[in-house]
Protein backbone atom coordinates (compact mmCIF):
# COMPACT_ATOMS: atom_id res chain seq x y z
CA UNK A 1 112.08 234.43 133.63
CA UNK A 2 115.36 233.45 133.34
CA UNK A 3 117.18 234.40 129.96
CA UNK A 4 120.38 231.83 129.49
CA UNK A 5 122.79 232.21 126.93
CA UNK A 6 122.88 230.59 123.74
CA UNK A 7 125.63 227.67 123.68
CA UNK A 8 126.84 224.64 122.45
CA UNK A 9 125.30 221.38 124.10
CA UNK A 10 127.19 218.89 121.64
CA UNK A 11 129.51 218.60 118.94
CA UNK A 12 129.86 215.62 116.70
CA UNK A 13 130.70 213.91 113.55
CA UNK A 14 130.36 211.11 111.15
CA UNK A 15 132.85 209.24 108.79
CA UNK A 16 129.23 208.70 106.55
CA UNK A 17 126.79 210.65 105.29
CA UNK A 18 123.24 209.38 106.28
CA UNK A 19 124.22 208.14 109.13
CA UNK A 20 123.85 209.57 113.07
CA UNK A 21 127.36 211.69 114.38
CA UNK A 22 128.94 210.86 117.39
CA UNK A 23 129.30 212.87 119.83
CA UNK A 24 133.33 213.93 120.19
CA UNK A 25 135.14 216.33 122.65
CA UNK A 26 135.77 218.67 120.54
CA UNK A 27 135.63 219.73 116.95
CA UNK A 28 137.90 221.90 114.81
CA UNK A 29 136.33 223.91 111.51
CA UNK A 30 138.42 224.63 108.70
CA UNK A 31 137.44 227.78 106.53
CA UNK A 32 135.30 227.24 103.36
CA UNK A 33 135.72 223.46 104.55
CA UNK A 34 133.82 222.69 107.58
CA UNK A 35 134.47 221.06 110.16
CA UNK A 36 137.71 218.66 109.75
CA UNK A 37 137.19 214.45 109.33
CA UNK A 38 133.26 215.29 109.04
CA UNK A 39 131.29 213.79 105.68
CA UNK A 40 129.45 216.53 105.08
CA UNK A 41 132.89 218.88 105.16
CA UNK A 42 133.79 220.44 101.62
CA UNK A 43 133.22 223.24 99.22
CA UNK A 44 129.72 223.88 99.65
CA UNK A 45 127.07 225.87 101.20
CA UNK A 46 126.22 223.10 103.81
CA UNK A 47 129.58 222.68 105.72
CA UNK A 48 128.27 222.58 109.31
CA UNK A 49 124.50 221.82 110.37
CA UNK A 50 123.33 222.83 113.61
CA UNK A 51 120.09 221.70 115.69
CA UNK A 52 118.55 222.98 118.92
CA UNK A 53 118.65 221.09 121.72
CA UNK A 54 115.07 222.29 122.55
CA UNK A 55 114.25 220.48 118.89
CA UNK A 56 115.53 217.44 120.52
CA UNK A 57 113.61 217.52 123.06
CA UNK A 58 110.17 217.60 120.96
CA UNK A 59 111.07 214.53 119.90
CA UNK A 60 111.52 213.42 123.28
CA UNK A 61 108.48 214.37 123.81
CA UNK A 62 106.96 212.04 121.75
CA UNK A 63 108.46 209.05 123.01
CA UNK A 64 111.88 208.91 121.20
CA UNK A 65 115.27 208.15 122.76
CA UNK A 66 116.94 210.66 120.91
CA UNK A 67 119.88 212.71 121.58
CA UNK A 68 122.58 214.67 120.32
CA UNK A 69 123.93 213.73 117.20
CA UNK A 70 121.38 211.41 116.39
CA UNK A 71 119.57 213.77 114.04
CA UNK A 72 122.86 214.04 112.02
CA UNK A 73 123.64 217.50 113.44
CA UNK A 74 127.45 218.94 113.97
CA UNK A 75 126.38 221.21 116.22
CA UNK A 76 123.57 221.00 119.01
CA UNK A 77 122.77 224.45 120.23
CA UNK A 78 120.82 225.77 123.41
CA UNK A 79 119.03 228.98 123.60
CA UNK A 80 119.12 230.18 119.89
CA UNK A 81 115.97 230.09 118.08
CA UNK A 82 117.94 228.46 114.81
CA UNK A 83 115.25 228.64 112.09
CA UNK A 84 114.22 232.54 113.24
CA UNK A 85 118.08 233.04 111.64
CA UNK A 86 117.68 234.93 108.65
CA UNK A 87 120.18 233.65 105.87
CA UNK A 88 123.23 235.38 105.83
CA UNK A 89 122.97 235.49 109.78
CA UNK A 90 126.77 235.67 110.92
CA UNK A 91 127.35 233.40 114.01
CA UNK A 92 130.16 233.31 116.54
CA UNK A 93 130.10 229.94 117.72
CA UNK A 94 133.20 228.72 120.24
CA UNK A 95 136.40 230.45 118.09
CA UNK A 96 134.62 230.36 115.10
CA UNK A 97 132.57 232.74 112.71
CA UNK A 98 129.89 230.44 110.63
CA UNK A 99 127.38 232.17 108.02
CA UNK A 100 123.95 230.70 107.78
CA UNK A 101 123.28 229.60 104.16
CA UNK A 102 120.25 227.30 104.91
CA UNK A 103 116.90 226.74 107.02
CA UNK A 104 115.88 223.28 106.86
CA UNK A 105 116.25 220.73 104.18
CA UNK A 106 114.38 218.03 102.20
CA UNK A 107 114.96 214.62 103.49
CA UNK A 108 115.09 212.43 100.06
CA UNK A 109 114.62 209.50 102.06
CA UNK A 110 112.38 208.98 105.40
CA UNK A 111 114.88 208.17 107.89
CA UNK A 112 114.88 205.69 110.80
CA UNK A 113 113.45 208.94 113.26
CA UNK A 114 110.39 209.74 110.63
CA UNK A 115 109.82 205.97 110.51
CA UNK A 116 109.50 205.85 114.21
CA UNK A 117 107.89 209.45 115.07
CA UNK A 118 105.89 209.64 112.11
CA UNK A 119 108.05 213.24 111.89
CA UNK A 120 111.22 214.46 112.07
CA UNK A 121 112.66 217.50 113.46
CA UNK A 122 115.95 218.28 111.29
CA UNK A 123 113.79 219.37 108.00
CA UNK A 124 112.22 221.85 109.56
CA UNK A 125 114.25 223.39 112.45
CA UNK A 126 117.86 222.45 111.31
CA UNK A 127 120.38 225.13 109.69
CA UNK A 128 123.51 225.06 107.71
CA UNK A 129 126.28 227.23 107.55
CA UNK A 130 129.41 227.76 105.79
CA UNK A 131 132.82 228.72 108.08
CA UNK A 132 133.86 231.85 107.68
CA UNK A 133 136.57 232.03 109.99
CA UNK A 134 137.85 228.01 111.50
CA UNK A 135 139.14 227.74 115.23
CA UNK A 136 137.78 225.19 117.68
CA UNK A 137 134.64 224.51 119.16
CA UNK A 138 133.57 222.12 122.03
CA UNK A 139 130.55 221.98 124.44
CA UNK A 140 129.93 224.71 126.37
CA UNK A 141 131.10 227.24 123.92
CA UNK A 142 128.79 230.62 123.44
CA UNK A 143 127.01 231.34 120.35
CA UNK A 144 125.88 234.78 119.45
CA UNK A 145 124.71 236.16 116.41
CA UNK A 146 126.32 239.40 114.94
């Protein structure tokens, strides 16, 4: 088998919270901010949130046209197992340093994905970090924990 390296599939952003990000070219992260013209950016533990691309892809599975971004994710990641990360987990990702602060989440409100799906991927196998150290990060970028 095969071992790839972990990387970045997607970035992308919203002007909203609760609503999908769109995919962009590239993405810069601003220290104890997150990642700059983003609504979830600002002094607080969840300044980034990242999602597997192999999460995505369950979802595919069941019929969904998903993709990146569509799960509200910043960052879509291949070839990390995200929720193995313990917190505190220290991750170079492009430029940047991020520090995992969160596995998963509680969704308040069933979104248009749980509706569909009857599940949702995000609560369960999502993460959130804080930046540690801003820089740039676009699509194809490494990741590798530290």
């Amino acid at each position: 088998m095969i071992m790839t390296a972990a990387k970045v599939v997607a970035v992308c952003i919203s002007l909203n919270k609760g609503e999908r990000k769109t995919p962009v070219d590239q993405v810069e992260l601003r220290e104890n901010h997150g990642i700059v013209g983003d609504a979830h950016a600002g002094e607080w533990h969840r300044q980034v949130s990242l999602l597997a691309m192999e999460s995505i892809a369950k979802m595919q599975a069941l019929g969904l046209a998903v993709t990146t971004g569509d799960f509200a994710e910043n960052i879509t990641t291949q070839g990390i197992d995200l929720p193995a990360l313990p917190i505190g987990t220290r991750l170079t990702v492009g430029e940047t340093l991020l520090e995992v602060t969160q596995i998963g989440k509680e969704c308040h409100t069933r979104c248009a994905i749980y509706h569909q799906a009857g599940d949702c991927v995000m609560p369960k196998e999502g993460i959130f970090a804080k930046v540690v150290l801003g820089g740039v990060i676009k699509p194809g970028d490494s990741i590798a924990a530290k």
